[in-house]
PDB file of N, CA and C in Angstrom:
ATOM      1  N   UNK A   1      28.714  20.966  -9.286  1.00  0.00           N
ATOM      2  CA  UNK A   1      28.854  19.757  -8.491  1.00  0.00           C
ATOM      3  C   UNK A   1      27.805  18.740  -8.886  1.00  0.00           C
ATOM      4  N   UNK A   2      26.507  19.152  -8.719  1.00  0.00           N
ATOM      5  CA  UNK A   2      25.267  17.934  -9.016  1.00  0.00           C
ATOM      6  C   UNK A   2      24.268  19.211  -8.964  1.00  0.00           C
ATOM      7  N   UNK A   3      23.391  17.899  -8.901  1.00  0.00           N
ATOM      8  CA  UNK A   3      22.273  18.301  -8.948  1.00  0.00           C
ATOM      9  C   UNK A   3      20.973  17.656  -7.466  1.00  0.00           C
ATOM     10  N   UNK A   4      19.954  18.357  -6.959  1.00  0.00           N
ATOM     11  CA  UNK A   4      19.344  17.159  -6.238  1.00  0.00           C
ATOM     12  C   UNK A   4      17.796  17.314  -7.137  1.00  0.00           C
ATOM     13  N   UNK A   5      17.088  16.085  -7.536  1.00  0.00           N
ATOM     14  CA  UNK A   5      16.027  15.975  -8.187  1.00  0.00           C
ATOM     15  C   UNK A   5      14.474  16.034  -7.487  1.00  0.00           C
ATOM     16  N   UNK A   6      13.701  16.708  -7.489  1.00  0.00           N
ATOM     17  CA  UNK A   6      12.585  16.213  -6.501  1.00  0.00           C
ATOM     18  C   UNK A   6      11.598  16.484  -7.831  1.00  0.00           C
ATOM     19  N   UNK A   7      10.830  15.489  -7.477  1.00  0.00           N
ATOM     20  CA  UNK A   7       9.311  14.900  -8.394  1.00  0.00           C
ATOM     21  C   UNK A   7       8.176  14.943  -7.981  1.00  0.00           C
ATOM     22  N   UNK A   8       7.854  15.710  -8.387  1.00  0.00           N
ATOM     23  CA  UNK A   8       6.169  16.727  -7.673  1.00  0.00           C
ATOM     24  C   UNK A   8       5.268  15.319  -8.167  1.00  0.00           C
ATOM     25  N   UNK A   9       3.903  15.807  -7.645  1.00  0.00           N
ATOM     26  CA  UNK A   9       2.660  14.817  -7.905  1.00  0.00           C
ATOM     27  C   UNK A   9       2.429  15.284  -9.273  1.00  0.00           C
ATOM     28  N   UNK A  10       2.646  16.339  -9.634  1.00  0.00           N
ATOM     29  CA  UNK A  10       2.268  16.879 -10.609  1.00  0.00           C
ATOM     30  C   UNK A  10       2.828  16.622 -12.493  1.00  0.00           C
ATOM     31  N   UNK A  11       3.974  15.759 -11.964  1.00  0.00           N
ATOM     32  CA  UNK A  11       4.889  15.206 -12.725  1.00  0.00           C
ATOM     33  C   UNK A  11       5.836  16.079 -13.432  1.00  0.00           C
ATOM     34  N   UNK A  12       5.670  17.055 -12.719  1.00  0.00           N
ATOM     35  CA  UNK A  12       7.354  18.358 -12.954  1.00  0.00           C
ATOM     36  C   UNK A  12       8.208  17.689 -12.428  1.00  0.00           C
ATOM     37  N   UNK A  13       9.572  17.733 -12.471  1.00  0.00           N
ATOM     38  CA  UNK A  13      10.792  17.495 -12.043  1.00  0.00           C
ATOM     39  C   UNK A  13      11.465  18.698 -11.907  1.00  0.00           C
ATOM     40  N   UNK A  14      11.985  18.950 -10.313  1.00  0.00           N
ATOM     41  CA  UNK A  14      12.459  20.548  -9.992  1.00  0.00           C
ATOM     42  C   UNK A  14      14.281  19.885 -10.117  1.00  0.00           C
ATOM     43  N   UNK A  15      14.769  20.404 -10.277  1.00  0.00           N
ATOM     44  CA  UNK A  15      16.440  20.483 -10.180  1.00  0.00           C
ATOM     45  C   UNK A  15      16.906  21.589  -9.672  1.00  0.00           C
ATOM     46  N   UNK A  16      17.563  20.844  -8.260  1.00  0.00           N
ATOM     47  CA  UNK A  16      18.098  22.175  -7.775  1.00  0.00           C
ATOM     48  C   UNK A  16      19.698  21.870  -7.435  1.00  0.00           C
ATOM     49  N   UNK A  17      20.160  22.841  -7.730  1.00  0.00           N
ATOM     50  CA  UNK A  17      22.051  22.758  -7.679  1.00  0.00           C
ATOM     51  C   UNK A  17      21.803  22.327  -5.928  1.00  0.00           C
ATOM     52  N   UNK A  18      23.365  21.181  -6.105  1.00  0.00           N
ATOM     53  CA  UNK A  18      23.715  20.628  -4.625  1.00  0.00           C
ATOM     54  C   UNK A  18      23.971  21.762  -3.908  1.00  0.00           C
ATOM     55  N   UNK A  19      24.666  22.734  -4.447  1.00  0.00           N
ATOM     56  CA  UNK A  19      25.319  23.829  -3.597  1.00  0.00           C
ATOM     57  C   UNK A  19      24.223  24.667  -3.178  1.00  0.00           C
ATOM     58  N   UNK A  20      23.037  24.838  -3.519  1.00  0.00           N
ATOM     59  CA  UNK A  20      22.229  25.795  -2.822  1.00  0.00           C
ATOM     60  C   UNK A  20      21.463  24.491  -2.065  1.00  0.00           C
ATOM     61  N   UNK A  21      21.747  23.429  -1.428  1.00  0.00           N
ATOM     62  CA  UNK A  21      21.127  22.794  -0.384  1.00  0.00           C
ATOM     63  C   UNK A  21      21.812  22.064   0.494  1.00  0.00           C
ATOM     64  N   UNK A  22      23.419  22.327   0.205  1.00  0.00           N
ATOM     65  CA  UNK A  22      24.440  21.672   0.898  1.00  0.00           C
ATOM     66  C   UNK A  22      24.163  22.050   2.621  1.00  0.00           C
ATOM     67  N   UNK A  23      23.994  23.666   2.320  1.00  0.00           N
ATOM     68  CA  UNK A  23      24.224  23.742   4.445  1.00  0.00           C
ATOM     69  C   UNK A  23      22.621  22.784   4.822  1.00  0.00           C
ATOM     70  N   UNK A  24      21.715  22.450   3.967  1.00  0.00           N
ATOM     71  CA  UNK A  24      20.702  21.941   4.957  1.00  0.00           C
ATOM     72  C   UNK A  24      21.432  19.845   5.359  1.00  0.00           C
ATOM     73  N   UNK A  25      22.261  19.603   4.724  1.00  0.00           N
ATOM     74  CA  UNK A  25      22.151  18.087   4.999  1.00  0.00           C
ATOM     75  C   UNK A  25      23.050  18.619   6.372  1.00  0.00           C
ATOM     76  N   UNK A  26      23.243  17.108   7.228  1.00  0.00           N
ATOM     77  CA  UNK A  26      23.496  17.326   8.698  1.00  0.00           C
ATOM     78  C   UNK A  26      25.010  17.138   8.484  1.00  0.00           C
ATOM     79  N   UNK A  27      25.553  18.033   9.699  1.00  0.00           N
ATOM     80  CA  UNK A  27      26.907  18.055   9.899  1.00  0.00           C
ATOM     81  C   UNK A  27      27.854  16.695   9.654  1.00  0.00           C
ATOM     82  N   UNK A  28      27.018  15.750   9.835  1.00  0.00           N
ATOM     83  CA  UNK A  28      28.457  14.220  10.029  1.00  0.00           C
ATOM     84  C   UNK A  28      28.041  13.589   8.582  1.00  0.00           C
ATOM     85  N   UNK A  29      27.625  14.519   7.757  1.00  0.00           N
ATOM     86  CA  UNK A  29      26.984  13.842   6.392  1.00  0.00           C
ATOM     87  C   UNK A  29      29.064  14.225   5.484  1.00  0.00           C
ATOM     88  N   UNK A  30      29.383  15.490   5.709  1.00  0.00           N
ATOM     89  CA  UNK A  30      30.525  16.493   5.829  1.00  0.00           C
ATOM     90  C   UNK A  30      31.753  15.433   5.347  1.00  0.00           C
ATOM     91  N   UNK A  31      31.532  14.575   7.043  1.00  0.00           N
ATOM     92  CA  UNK A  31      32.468  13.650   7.166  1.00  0.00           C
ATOM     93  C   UNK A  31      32.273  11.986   6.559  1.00  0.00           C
ATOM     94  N   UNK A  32      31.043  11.861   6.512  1.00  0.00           N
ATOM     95  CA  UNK A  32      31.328  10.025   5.911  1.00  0.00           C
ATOM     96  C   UNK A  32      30.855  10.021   4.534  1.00  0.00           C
ATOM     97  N   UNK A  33      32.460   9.548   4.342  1.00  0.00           N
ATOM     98  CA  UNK A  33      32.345   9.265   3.171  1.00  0.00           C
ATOM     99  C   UNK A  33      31.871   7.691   2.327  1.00  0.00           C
ATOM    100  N   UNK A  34      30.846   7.121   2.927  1.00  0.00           N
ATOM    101  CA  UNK A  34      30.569   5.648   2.703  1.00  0.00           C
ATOM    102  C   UNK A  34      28.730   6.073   2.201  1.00  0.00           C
ATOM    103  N   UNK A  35      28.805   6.941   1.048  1.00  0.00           N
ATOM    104  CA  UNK A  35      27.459   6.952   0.479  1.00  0.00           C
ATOM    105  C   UNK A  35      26.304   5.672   0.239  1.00  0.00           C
ATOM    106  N   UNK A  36      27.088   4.819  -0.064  1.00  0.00           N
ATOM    107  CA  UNK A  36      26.156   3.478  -0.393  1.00  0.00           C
ATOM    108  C   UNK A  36      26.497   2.673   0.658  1.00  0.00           C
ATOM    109  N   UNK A  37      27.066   2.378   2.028  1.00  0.00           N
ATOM    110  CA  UNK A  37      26.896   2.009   3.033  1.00  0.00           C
ATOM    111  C   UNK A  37      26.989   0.499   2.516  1.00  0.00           C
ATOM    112  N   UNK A  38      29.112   0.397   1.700  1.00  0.00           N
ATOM    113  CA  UNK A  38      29.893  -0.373   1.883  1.00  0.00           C
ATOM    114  C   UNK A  38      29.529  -1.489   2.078  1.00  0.00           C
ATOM    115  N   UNK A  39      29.610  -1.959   4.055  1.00  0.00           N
ATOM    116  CA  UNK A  39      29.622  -2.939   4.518  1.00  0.00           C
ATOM    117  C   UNK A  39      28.183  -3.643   4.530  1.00  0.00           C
ATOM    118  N   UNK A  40      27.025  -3.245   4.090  1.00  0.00           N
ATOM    119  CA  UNK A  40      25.915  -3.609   4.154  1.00  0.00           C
ATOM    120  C   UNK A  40      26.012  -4.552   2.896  1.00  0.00           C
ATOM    121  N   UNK A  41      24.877  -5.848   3.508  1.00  0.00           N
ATOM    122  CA  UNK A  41      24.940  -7.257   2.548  1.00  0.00           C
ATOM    123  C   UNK A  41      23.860  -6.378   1.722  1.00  0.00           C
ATOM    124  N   UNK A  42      23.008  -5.239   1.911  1.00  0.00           N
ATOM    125  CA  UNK A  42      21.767  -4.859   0.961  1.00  0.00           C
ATOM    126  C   UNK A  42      21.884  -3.480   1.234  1.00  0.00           C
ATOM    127  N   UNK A  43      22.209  -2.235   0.409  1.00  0.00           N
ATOM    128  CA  UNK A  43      21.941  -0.932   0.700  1.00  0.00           C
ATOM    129  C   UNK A  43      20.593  -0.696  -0.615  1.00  0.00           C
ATOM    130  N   UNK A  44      19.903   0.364   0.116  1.00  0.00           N
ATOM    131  CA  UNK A  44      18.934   0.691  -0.595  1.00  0.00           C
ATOM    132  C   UNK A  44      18.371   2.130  -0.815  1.00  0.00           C
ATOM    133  N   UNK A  45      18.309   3.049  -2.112  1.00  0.00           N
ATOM    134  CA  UNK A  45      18.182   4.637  -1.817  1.00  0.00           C
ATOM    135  C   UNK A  45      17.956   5.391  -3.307  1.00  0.00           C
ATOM    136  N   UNK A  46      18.079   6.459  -3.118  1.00  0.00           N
ATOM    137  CA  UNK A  46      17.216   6.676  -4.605  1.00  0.00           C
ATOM    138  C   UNK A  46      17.892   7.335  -5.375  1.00  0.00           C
ATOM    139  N   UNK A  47      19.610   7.288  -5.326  1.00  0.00           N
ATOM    140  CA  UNK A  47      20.574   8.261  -6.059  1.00  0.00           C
ATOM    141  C   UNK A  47      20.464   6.681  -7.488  1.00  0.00           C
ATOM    142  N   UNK A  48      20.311   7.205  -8.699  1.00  0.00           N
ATOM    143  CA  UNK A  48      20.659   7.036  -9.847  1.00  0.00           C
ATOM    144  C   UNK A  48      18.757   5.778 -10.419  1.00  0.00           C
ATOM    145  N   UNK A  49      17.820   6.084  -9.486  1.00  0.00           N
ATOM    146  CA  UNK A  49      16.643   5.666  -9.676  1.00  0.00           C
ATOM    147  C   UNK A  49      15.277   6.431  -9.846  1.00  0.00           C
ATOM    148  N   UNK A  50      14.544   5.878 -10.964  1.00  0.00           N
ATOM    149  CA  UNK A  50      13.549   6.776 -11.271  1.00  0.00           C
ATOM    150  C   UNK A  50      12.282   7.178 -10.514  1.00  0.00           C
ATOM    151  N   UNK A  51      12.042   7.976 -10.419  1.00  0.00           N
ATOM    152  CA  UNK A  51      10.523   8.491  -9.472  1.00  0.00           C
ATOM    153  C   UNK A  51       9.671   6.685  -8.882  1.00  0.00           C
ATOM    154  N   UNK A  52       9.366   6.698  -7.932  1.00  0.00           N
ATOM    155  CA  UNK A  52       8.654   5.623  -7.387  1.00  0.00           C
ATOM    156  C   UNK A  52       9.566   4.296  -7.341  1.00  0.00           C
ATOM    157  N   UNK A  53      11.137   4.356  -7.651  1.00  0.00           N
ATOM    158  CA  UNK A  53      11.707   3.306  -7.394  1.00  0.00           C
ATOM    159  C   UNK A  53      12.891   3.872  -6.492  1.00  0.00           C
ATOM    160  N   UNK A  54      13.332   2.732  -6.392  1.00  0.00           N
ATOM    161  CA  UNK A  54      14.491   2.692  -5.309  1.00  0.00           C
ATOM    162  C   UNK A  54      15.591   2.051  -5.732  1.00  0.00           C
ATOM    163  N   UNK A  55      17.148   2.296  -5.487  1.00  0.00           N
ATOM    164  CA  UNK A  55      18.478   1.667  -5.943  1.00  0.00           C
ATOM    165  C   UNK A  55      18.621   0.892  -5.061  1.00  0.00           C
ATOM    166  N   UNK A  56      19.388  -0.425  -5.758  1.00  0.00           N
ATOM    167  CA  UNK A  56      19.553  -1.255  -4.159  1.00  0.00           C
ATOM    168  C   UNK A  56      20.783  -1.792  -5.024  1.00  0.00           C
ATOM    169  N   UNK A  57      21.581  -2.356  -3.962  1.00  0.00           N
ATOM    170  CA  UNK A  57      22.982  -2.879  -4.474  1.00  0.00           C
ATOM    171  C   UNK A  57      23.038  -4.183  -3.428  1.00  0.00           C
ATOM    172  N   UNK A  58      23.521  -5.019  -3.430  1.00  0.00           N
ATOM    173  CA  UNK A  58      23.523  -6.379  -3.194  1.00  0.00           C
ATOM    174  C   UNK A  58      25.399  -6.489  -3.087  1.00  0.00           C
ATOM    175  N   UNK A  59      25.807  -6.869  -1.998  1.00  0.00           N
ATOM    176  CA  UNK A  59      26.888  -6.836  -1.985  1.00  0.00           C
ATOM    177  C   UNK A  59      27.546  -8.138  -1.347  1.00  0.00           C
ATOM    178  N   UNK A  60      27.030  -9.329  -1.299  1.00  0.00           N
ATOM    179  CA  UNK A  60      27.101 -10.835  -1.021  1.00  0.00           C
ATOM    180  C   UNK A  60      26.028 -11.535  -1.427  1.00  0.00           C
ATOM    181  N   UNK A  61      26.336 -12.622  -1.234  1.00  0.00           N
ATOM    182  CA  UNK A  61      25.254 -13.874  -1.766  1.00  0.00           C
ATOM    183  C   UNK A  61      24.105 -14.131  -0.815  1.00  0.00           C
ATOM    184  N   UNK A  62      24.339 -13.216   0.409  1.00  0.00           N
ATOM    185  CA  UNK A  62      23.549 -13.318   1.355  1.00  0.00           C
ATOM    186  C   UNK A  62      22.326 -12.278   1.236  1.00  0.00           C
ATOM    187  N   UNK A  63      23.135 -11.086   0.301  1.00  0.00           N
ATOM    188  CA  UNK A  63      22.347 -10.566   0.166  1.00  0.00           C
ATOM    189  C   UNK A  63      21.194 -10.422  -1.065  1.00  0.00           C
ATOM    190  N   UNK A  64      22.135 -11.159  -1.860  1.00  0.00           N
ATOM    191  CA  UNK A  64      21.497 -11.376  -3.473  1.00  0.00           C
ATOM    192  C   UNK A  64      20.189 -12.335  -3.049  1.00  0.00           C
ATOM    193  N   UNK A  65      20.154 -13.024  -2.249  1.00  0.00           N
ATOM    194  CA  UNK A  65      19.361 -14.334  -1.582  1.00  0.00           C
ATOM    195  C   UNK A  65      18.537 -13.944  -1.220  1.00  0.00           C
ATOM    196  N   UNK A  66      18.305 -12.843  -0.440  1.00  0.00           N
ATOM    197  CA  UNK A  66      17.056 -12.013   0.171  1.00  0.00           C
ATOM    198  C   UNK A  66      16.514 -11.351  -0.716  1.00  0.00           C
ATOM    199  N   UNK A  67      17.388 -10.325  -1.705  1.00  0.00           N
ATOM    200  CA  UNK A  67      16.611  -9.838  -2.705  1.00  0.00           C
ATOM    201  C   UNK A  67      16.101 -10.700  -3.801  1.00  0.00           C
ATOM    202  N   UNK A  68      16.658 -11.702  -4.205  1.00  0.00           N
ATOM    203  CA  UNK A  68      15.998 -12.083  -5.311  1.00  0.00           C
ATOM    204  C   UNK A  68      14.570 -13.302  -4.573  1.00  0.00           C
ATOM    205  N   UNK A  69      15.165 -13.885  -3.022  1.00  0.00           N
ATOM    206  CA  UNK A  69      13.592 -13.930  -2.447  1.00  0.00           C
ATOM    207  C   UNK A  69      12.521 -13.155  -2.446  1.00  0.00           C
ATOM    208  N   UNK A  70      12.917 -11.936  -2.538  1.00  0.00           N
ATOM    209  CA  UNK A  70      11.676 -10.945  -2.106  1.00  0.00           C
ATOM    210  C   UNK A  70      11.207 -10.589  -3.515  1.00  0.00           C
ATOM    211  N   UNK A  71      11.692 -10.738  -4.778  1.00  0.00           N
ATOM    212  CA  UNK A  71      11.245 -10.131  -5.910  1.00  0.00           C
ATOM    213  C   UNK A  71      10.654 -11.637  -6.656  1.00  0.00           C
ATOM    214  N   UNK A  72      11.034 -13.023  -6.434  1.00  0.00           N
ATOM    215  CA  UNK A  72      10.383 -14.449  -6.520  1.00  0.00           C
ATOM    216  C   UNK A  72       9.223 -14.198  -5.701  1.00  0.00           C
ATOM    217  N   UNK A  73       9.428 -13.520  -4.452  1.00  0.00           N
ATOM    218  CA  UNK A  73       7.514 -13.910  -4.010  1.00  0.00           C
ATOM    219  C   UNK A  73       6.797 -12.852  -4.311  1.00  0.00           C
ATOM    220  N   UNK A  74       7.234 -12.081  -5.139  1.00  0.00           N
ATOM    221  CA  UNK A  74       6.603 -11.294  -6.035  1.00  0.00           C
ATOM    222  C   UNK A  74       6.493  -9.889  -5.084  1.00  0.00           C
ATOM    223  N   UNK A  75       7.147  -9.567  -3.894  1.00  0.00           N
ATOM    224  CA  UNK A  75       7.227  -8.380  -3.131  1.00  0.00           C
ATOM    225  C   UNK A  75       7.423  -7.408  -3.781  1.00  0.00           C
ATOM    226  N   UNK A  76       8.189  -7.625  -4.514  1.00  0.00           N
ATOM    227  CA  UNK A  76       9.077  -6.245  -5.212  1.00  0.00           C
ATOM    228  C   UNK A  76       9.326  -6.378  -6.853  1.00  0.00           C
ATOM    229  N   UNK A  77       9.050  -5.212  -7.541  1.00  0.00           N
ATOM    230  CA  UNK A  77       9.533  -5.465  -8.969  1.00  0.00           C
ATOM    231  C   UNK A  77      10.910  -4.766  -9.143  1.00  0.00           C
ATOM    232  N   UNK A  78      11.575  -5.679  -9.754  1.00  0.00           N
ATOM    233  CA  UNK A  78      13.217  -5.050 -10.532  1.00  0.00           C
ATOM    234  C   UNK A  78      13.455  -4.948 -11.674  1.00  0.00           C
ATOM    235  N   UNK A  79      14.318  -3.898 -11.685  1.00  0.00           N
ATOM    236  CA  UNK A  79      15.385  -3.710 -13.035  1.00  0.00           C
ATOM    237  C   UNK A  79      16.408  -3.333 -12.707  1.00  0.00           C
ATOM    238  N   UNK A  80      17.361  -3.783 -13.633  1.00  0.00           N
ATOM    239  CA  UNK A  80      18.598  -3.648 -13.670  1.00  0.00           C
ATOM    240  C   UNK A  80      19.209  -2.490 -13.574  1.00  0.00           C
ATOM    241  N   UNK A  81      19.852  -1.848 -12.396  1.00  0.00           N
ATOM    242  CA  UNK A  81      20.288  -0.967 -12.677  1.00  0.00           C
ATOM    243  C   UNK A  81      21.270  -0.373 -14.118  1.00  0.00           C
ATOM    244  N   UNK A  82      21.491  -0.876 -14.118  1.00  0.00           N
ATOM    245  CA  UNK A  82      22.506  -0.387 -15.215  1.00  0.00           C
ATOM    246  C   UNK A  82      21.967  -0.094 -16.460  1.00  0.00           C
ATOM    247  N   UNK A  83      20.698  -0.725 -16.524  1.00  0.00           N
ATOM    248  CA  UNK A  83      19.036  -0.195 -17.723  1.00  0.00           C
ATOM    249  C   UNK A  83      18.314   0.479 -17.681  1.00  0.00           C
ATOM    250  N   UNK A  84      18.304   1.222 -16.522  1.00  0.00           N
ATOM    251  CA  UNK A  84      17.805   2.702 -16.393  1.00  0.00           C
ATOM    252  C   UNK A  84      18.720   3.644 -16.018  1.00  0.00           C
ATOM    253  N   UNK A  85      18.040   4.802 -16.623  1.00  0.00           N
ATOM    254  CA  UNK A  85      18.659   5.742 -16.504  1.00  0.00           C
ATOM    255  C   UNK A  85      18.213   6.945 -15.258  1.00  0.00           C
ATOM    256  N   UNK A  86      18.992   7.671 -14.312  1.00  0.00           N
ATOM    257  CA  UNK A  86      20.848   7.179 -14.655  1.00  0.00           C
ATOM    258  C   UNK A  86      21.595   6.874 -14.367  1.00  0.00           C
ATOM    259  N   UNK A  87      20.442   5.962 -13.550  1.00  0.00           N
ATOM    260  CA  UNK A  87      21.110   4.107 -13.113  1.00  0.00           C
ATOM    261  C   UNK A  87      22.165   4.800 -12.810  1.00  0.00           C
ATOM    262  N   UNK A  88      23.033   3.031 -12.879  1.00  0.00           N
ATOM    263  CA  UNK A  88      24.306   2.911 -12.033  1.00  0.00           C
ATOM    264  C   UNK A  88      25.446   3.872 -12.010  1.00  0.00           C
ATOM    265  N   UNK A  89      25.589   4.455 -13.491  1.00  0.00           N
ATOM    266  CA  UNK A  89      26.509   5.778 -13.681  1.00  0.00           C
ATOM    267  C   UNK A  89      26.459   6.791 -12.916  1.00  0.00           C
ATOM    268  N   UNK A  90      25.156   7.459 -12.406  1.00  0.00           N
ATOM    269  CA  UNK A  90      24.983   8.221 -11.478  1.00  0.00           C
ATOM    270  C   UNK A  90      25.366   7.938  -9.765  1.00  0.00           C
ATOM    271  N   UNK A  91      25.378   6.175  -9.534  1.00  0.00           N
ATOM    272  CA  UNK A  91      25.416   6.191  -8.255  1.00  0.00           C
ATOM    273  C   UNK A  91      26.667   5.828  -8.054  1.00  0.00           C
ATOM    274  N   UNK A  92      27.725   5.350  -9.060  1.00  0.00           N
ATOM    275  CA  UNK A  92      28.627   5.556  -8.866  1.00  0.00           C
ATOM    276  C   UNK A  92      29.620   7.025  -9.146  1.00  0.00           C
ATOM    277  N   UNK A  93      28.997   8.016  -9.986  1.00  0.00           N
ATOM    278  CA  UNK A  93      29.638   9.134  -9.995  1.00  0.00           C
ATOM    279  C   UNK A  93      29.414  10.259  -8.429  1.00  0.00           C
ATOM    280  N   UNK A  94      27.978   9.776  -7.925  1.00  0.00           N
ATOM    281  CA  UNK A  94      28.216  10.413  -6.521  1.00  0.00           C
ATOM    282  C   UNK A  94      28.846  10.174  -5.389  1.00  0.00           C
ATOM    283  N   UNK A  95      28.908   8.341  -5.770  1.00  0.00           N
ATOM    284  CA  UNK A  95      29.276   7.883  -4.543  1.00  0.00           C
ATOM    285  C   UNK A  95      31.103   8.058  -4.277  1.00  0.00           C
ATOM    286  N   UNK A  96      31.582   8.507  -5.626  1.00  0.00           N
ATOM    287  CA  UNK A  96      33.212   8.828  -6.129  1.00  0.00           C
ATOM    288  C   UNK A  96      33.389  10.203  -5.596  1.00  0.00           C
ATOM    289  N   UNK A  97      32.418  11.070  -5.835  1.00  0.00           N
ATOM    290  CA  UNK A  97      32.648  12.637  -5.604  1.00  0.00           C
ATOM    291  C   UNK A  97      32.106  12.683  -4.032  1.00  0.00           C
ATOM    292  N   UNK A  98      31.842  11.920  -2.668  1.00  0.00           N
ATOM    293  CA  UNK A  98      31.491  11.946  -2.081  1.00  0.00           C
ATOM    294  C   UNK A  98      32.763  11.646  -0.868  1.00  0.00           C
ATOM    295  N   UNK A  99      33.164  10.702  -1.590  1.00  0.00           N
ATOM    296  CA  UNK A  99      34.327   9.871  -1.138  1.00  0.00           C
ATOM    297  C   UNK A  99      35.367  11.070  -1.216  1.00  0.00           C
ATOM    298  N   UNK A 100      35.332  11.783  -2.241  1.00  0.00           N
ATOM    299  CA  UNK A 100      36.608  12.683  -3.098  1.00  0.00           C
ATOM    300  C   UNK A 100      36.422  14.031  -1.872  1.00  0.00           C
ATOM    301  N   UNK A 101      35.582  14.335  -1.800  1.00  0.00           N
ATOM    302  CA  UNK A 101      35.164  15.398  -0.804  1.00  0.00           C
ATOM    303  C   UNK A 101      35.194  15.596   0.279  1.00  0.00           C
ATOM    304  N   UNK A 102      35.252  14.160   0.761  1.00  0.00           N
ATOM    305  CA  UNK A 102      34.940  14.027   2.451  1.00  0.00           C
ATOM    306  C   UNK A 102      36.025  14.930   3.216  1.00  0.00           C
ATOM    307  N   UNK A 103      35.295  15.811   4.787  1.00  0.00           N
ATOM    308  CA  UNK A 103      36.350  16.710   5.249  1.00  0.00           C
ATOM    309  C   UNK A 103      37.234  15.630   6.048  1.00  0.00           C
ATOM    310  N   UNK A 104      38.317  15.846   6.712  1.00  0.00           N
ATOM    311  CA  UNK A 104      39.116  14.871   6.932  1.00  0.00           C
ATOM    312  C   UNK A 104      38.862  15.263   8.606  1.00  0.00           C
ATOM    313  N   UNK A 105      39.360  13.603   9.340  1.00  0.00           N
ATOM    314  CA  UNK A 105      39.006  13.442  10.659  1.00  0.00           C
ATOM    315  C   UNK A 105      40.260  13.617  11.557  1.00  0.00           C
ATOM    316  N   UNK A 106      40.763  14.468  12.555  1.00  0.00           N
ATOM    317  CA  UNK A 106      41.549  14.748  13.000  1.00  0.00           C
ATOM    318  C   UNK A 106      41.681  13.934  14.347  1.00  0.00           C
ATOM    319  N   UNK A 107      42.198  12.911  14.342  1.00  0.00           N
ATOM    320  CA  UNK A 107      41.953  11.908  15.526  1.00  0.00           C
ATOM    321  C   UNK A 107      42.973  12.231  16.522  1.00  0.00           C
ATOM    322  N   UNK A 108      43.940  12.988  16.377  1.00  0.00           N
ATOM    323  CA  UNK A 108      45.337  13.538  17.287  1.00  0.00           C
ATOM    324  C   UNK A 108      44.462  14.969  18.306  1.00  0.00           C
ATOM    325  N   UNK A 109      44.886  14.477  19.231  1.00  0.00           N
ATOM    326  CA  UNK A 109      44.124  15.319  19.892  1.00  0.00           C
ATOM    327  C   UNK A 109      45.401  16.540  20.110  1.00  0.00           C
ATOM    328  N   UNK A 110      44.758  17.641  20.462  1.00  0.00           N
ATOM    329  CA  UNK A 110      45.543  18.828  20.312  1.00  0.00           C
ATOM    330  C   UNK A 110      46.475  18.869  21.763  1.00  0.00           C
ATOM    331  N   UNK A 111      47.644  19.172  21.662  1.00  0.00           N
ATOM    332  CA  UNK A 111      48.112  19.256  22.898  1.00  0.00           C
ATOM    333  C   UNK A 111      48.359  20.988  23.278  1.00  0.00           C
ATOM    334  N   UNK A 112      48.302  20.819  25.060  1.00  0.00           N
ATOM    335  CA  UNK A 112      48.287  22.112  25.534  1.00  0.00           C
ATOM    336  C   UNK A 112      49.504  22.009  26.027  1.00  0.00           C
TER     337      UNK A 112
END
């Protein structure tokens, strides 16, 4: 399935299969399938970004406006996702297999 990455102080990189850490994420993780959180003008998180950075996706002009304010007053440094690795390929291959997976929501209530 994947992999999840964690980055010691020490500058090891541990890799551990999704499947031996799947039962720890929380039950309604199961069900939503909106990994990069869609409707948001700015999502921000660390699937397909390197140790000490963060992914962010910009999904209106409202939001491009804030981020590229905040990296003009010099808050924040960027790169392009799609220039690191493994960048954008990765956050769109989880955010596909996430979607692909999701358990399904049974909104019919059961009759007695």
């Amino acid at each position: 399935m994947g992999e999840s990455f964690i980055y010691l102080d020490s500058g090891e990189d541990v890799r551990v299969p999704l499947n031996d850490v799947k039962s720890y994420a929380r039950n309604n993780c199961h069900f939503c399938e909106d990994l990069t959180a869609d409707y948001a003008d700015i999502s921000v998180g660390s699937i397909g970004s390197g140790s000490g950075w963060s992914s962010v996706i910009t999904r209106n002009q409202k939001g491009e406006n804030i981020f590229k304010g905040a990296i003009k007053a010099k808050l924040i440094e960027s790169k392009n996702l799609k220039d690191v690795k493994p960048g954008q390929f990765l956050v769109e291959r989880i955010a596909g297999i996430k979607r692909n997976n999701c358990k399904p929501i049974n909104l019919n209530k059961k009759k007695e």
